[in-house]
C-alpha atoms as a PDB file:
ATOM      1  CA  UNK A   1     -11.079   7.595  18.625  1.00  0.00           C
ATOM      2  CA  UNK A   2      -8.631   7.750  21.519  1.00  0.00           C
ATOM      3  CA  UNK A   3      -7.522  11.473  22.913  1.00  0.00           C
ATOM      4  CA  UNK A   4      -4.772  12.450  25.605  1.00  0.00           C
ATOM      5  CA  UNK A   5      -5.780  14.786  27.508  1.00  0.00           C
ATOM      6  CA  UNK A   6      -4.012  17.037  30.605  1.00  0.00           C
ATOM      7  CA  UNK A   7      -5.757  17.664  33.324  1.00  0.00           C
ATOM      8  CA  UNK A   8      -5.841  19.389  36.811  1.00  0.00           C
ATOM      9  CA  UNK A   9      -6.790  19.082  39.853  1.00  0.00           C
ATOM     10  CA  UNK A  10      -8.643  22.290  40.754  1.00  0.00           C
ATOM     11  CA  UNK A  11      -8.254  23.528  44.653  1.00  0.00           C
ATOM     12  CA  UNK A  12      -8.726  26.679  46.064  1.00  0.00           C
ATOM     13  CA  UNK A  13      -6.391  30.070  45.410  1.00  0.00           C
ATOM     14  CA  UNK A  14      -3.439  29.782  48.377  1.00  0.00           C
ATOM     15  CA  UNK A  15      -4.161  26.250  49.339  1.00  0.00           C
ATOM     16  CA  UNK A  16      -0.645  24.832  49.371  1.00  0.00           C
ATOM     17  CA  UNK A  17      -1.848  21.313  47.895  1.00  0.00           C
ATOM     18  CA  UNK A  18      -2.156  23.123  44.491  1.00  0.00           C
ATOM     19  CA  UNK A  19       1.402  22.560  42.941  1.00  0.00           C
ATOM     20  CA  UNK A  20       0.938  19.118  44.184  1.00  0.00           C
ATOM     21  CA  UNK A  21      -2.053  17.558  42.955  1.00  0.00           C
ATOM     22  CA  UNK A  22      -1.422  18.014  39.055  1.00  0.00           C
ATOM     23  CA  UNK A  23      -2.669  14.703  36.953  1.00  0.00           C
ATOM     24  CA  UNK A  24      -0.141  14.353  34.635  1.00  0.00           C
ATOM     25  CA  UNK A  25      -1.109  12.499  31.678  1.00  0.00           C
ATOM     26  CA  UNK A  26       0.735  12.994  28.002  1.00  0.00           C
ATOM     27  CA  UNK A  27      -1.478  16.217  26.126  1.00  0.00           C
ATOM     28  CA  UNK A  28      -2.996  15.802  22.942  1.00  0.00           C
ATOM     29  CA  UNK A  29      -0.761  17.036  20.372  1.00  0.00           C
ATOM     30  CA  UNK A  30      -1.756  19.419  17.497  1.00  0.00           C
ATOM     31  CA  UNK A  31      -2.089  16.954  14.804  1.00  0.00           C
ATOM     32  CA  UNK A  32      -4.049  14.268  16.931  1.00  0.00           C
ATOM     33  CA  UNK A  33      -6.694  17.085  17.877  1.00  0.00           C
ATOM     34  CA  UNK A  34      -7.251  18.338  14.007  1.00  0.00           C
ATOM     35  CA  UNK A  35      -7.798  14.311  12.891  1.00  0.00           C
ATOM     36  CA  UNK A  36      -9.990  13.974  15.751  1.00  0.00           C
ATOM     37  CA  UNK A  37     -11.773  17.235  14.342  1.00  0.00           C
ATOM     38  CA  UNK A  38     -11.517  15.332  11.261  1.00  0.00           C
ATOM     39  CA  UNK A  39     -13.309  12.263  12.716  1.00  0.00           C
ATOM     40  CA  UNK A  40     -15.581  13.981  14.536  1.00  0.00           C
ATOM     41  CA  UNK A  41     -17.027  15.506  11.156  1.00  0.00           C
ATOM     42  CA  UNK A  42     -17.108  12.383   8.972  1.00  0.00           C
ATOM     43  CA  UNK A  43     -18.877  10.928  11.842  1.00  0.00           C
ATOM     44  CA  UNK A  44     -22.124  12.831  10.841  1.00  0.00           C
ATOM     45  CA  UNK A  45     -22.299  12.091   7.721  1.00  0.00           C
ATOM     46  CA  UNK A  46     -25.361   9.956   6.902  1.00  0.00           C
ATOM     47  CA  UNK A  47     -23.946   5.702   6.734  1.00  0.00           C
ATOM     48  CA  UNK A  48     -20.404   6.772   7.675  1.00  0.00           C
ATOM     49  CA  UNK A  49     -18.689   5.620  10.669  1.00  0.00           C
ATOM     50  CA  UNK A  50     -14.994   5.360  12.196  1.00  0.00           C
ATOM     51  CA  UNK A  51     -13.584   1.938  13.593  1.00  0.00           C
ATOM     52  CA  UNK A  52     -10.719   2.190  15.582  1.00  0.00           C
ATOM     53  CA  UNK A  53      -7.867  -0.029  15.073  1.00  0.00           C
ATOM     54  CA  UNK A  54      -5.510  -1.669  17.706  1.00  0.00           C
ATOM     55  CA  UNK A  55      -2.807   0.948  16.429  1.00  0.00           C
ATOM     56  CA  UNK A  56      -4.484   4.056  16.967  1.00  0.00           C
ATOM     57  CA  UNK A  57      -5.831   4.308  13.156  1.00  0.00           C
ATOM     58  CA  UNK A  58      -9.079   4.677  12.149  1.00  0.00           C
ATOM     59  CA  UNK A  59     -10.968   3.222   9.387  1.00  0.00           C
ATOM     60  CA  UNK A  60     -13.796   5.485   8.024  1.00  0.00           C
ATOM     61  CA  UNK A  61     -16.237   3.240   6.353  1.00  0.00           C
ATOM     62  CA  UNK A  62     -19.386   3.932   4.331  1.00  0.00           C
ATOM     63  CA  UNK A  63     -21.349   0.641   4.779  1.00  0.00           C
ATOM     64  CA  UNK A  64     -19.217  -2.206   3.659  1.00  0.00           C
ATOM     65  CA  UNK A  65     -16.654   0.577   1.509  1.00  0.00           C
ATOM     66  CA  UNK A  66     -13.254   1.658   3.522  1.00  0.00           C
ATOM     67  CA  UNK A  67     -13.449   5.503   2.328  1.00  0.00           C
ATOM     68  CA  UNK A  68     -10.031   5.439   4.053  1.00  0.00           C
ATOM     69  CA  UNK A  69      -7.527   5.723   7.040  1.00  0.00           C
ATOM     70  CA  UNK A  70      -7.327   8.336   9.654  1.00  0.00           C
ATOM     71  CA  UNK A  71      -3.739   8.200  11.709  1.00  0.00           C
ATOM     72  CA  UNK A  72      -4.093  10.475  14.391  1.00  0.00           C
ATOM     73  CA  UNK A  73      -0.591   9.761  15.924  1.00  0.00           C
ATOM     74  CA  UNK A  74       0.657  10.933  12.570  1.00  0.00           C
ATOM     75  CA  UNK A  75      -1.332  13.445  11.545  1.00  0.00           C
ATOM     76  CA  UNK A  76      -2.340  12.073   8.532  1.00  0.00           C
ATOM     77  CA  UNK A  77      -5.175  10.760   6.547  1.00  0.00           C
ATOM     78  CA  UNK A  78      -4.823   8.283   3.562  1.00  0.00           C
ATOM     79  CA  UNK A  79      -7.849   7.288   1.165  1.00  0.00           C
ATOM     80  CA  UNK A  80      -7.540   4.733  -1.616  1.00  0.00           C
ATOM     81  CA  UNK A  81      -8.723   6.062  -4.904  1.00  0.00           C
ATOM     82  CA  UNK A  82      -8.225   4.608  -8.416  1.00  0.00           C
ATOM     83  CA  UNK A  83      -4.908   5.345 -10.402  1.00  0.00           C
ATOM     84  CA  UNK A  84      -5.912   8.378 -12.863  1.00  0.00           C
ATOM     85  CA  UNK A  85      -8.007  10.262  -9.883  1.00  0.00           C
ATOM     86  CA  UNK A  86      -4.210   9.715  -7.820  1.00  0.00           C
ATOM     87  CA  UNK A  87      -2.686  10.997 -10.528  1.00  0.00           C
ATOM     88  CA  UNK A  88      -5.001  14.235 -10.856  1.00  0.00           C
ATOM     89  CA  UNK A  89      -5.066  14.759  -7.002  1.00  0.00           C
ATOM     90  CA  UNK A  90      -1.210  14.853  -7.017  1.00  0.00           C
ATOM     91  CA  UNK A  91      -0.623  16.789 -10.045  1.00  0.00           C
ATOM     92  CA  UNK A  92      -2.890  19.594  -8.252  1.00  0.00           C
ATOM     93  CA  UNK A  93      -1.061  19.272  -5.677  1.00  0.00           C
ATOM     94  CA  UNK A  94      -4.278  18.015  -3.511  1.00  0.00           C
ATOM     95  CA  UNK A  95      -2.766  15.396  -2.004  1.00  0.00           C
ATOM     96  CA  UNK A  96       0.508  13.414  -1.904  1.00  0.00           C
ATOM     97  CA  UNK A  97       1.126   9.583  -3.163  1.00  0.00           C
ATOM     98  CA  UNK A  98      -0.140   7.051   0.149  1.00  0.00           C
ATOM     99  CA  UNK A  99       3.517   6.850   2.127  1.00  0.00           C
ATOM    100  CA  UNK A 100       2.204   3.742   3.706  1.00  0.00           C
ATOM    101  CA  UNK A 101       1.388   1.834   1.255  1.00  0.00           C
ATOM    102  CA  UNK A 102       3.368   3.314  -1.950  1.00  0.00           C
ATOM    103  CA  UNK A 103       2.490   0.179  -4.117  1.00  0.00           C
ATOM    104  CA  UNK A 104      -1.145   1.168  -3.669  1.00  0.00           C
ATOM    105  CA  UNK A 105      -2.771   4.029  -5.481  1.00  0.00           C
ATOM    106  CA  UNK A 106      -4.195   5.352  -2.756  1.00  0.00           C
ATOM    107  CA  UNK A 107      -2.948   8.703  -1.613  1.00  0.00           C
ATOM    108  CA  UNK A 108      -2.515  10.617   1.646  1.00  0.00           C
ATOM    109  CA  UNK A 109      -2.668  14.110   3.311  1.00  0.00           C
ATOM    110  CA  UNK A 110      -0.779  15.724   6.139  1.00  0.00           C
ATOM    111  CA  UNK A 111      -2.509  17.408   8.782  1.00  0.00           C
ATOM    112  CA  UNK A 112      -1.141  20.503  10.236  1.00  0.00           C
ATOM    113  CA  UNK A 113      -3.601  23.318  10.482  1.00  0.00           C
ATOM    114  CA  UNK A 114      -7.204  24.098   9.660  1.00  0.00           C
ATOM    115  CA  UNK A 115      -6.809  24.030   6.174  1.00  0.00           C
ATOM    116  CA  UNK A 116      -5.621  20.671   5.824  1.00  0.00           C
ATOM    117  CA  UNK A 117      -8.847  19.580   8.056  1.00  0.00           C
ATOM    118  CA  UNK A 118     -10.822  21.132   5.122  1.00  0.00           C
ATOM    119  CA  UNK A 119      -8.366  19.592   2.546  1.00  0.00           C
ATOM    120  CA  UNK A 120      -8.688  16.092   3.708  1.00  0.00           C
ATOM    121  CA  UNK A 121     -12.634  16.616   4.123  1.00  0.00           C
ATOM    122  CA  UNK A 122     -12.489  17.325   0.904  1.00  0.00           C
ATOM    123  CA  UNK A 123     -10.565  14.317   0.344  1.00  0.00           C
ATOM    124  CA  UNK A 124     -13.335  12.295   2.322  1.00  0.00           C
ATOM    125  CA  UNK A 125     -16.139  14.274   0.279  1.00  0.00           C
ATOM    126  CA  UNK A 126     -15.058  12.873  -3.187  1.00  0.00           C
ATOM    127  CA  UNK A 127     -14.591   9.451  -2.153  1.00  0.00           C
ATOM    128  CA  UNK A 128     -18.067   9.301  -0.180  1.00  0.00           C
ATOM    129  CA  UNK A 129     -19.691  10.270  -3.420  1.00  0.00           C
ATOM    130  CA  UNK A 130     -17.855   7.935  -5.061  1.00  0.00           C
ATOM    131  CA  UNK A 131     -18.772   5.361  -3.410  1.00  0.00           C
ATOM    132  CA  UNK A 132     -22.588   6.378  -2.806  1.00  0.00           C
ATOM    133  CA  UNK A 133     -22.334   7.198  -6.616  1.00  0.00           C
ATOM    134  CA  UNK A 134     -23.238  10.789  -6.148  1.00  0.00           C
ATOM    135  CA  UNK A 135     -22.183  13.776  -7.808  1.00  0.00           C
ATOM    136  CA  UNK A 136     -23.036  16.569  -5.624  1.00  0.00           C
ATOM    137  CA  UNK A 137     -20.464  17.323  -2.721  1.00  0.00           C
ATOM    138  CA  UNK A 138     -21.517  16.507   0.964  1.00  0.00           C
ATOM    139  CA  UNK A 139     -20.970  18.143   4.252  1.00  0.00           C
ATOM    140  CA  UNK A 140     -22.365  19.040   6.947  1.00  0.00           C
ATOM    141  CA  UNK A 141     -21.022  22.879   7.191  1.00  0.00           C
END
Protein backbone atom coordinates (compact mmCIF):
# COMPACT_ATOMS: atom_id res chain seq x y z
CA UNK A 1 0.00 0.00 0.00
CA UNK A 2 1.11 3.53 -0.82
CA UNK A 3 0.89 6.37 2.16
CA UNK A 4 1.49 10.29 1.98
CA UNK A 5 3.08 11.35 4.52
CA UNK A 6 4.25 15.16 5.89
CA UNK A 7 7.27 15.56 7.14
CA UNK A 8 9.83 18.00 8.75
CA UNK A 9 12.91 18.88 8.83
CA UNK A 10 13.91 19.01 12.51
CA UNK A 11 16.68 21.89 13.49
CA UNK A 12 17.41 23.35 16.57
CA UNK A 13 14.93 25.87 18.77
CA UNK A 14 15.93 29.69 17.34
CA UNK A 15 17.87 28.52 14.38
CA UNK A 16 16.39 30.76 11.69
CA UNK A 17 16.55 27.86 8.93
CA UNK A 18 13.49 26.32 10.72
CA UNK A 19 10.50 27.98 8.81
CA UNK A 20 12.52 27.20 5.83
CA UNK A 21 13.38 23.72 5.57
CA UNK A 22 9.72 22.18 5.75
CA UNK A 23 9.33 18.97 3.20
CA UNK A 24 6.19 19.49 1.89
CA UNK A 25 4.63 16.49 0.57
CA UNK A 26 0.53 16.01 0.31
CA UNK A 27 -0.59 14.33 4.15
CA UNK A 28 -2.36 11.25 4.37
CA UNK A 29 -5.91 11.93 4.63
CA UNK A 30 -8.30 10.34 7.22
CA UNK A 31 -9.83 7.78 5.09
CA UNK A 32 -6.47 6.59 3.39
CA UNK A 33 -4.94 6.02 7.01
CA UNK A 34 -8.13 3.85 8.39
CA UNK A 35 -7.90 1.49 4.91
CA UNK A 36 -4.33 1.31 5.45
CA UNK A 37 -5.29 0.23 9.15
CA UNK A 38 -7.56 -1.92 7.31
CA UNK A 39 -4.77 -3.48 5.18
CA UNK A 40 -2.46 -3.63 7.65
CA UNK A 41 -4.85 -6.12 9.63
CA UNK A 42 -5.95 -8.43 6.79
CA UNK A 43 -2.34 -8.65 6.14
CA UNK A 44 -1.91 -11.06 9.17
CA UNK A 45 -4.25 -13.18 8.56
CA UNK A 46 -2.89 -16.67 7.80
CA UNK A 47 -2.83 -17.07 3.33
CA UNK A 48 -4.11 -13.49 2.93
CA UNK A 49 -2.26 -10.89 1.19
CA UNK A 50 -2.83 -7.31 -0.50
CA UNK A 51 -1.66 -6.57 -4.21
CA UNK A 52 -1.54 -3.19 -5.10
CA UNK A 53 -2.94 -2.02 -8.26
CA UNK A 54 -1.62 0.71 -10.70
CA UNK A 55 -4.63 2.91 -9.35
CA UNK A 56 -4.00 2.95 -5.84
CA UNK A 57 -6.52 -0.13 -5.07
CA UNK A 58 -5.77 -3.04 -3.45
CA UNK A 59 -6.77 -6.50 -4.04
CA UNK A 60 -6.94 -8.68 -0.85
CA UNK A 61 -6.58 -12.21 -1.95
CA UNK A 62 -6.79 -15.51 -0.08
CA UNK A 63 -4.69 -17.83 -2.34
CA UNK A 64 -6.10 -17.76 -5.79
CA UNK A 65 -9.81 -16.10 -4.23
CA UNK A 66 -10.12 -12.03 -4.57
CA UNK A 67 -11.84 -11.59 -0.96
CA UNK A 68 -12.16 -8.04 -2.36
CA UNK A 69 -11.03 -4.37 -3.09
CA UNK A 70 -9.53 -1.91 -0.77
CA UNK A 71 -9.64 1.93 -2.30
CA UNK A 72 -7.73 3.90 -0.08
CA UNK A 73 -8.11 7.20 -2.11
CA UNK A 74 -11.79 6.66 -1.52
CA UNK A 75 -12.16 5.39 1.58
CA UNK A 76 -13.84 2.49 0.72
CA UNK A 77 -13.74 -1.21 0.63
CA UNK A 78 -15.86 -3.42 -1.78
CA UNK A 79 -16.08 -7.39 -1.51
CA UNK A 80 -17.99 -9.54 -3.97
CA UNK A 81 -20.40 -11.84 -2.28
CA UNK A 82 -23.25 -13.90 -3.80
CA UNK A 83 -26.76 -12.24 -4.42
CA UNK A 84 -28.95 -13.39 -1.23
CA UNK A 85 -25.81 -12.71 1.32
CA UNK A 86 -25.93 -8.84 -0.68
CA UNK A 87 -29.24 -8.77 -0.09
CA UNK A 88 -29.02 -9.66 3.80
CA UNK A 89 -25.91 -7.39 4.29
CA UNK A 90 -27.92 -4.42 2.87
CA UNK A 91 -31.16 -5.04 4.43
CA UNK A 92 -29.11 -4.85 7.89
CA UNK A 93 -27.85 -2.12 6.87
CA UNK A 94 -24.12 -3.77 6.97
CA UNK A 95 -23.08 -2.63 3.97
CA UNK A 96 -24.25 -0.73 0.86
CA UNK A 97 -24.79 -2.21 -2.90
CA UNK A 98 -20.84 -2.15 -4.75
CA UNK A 99 -21.03 1.67 -6.37
CA UNK A 100 -18.37 0.54 -8.72
CA UNK A 101 -19.57 -2.07 -10.15
CA UNK A 102 -23.57 -1.87 -9.55
CA UNK A 103 -24.24 -4.77 -12.09
CA UNK A 104 -22.21 -6.97 -9.75
CA UNK A 105 -23.50 -8.29 -6.48
CA UNK A 106 -20.79 -7.42 -4.71
CA UNK A 107 -21.21 -4.74 -2.12
CA UNK A 108 -19.15 -1.96 -0.54
CA UNK A 109 -18.45 -0.01 2.73
CA UNK A 110 -17.42 3.54 3.47
CA UNK A 111 -14.70 4.24 5.69
CA UNK A 112 -14.87 7.11 8.00
CA UNK A 113 -14.02 6.29 11.55
CA UNK A 114 -13.01 3.34 13.68
CA UNK A 115 -16.09 1.67 13.47
CA UNK A 116 -16.27 1.28 9.92
CA UNK A 117 -12.52 -0.29 10.18
CA UNK A 118 -14.27 -2.92 12.39
CA UNK A 119 -17.34 -2.99 10.01
CA UNK A 120 -15.45 -3.73 6.91
CA UNK A 121 -13.19 -6.34 8.94
CA UNK A 122 -16.09 -7.79 9.55
CA UNK A 123 -16.89 -7.62 6.03
CA UNK A 124 -13.38 -9.29 5.25
CA UNK A 125 -14.07 -11.92 8.17
CA UNK A 126 -17.19 -13.49 6.47
CA UNK A 127 -15.83 -13.68 3.13
CA UNK A 128 -12.37 -15.27 4.35
CA UNK A 129 -14.44 -18.00 5.89
CA UNK A 130 -16.24 -18.28 3.03
CA UNK A 131 -13.84 -18.90 1.01
CA UNK A 132 -11.59 -21.14 3.45
CA UNK A 133 -15.06 -22.81 4.11
CA UNK A 134 -14.99 -22.06 7.77
CA UNK A 135 -17.56 -21.21 10.10
CA UNK A 136 -15.91 -19.73 13.00
CA UNK A 137 -14.99 -15.90 12.68
CA UNK A 138 -11.22 -14.91 12.33
CA UNK A 139 -9.12 -12.13 13.62
CA UNK A 140 -6.37 -11.39 14.98
CA UNK A 141 -7.69 -8.98 17.99
Amino acid sequence: MRGRYACAIVTPVGDPRARSQVYDRPTMSRSDALVDEIANELATWPGARIEPRTDGAAVVRYEHSELGILYPDRGAAELPVLDPERTELVEHGDAEPSVLTPESSGVSHDVHGPADVSAVLELFDRRYRDVRGEDAPYGSS
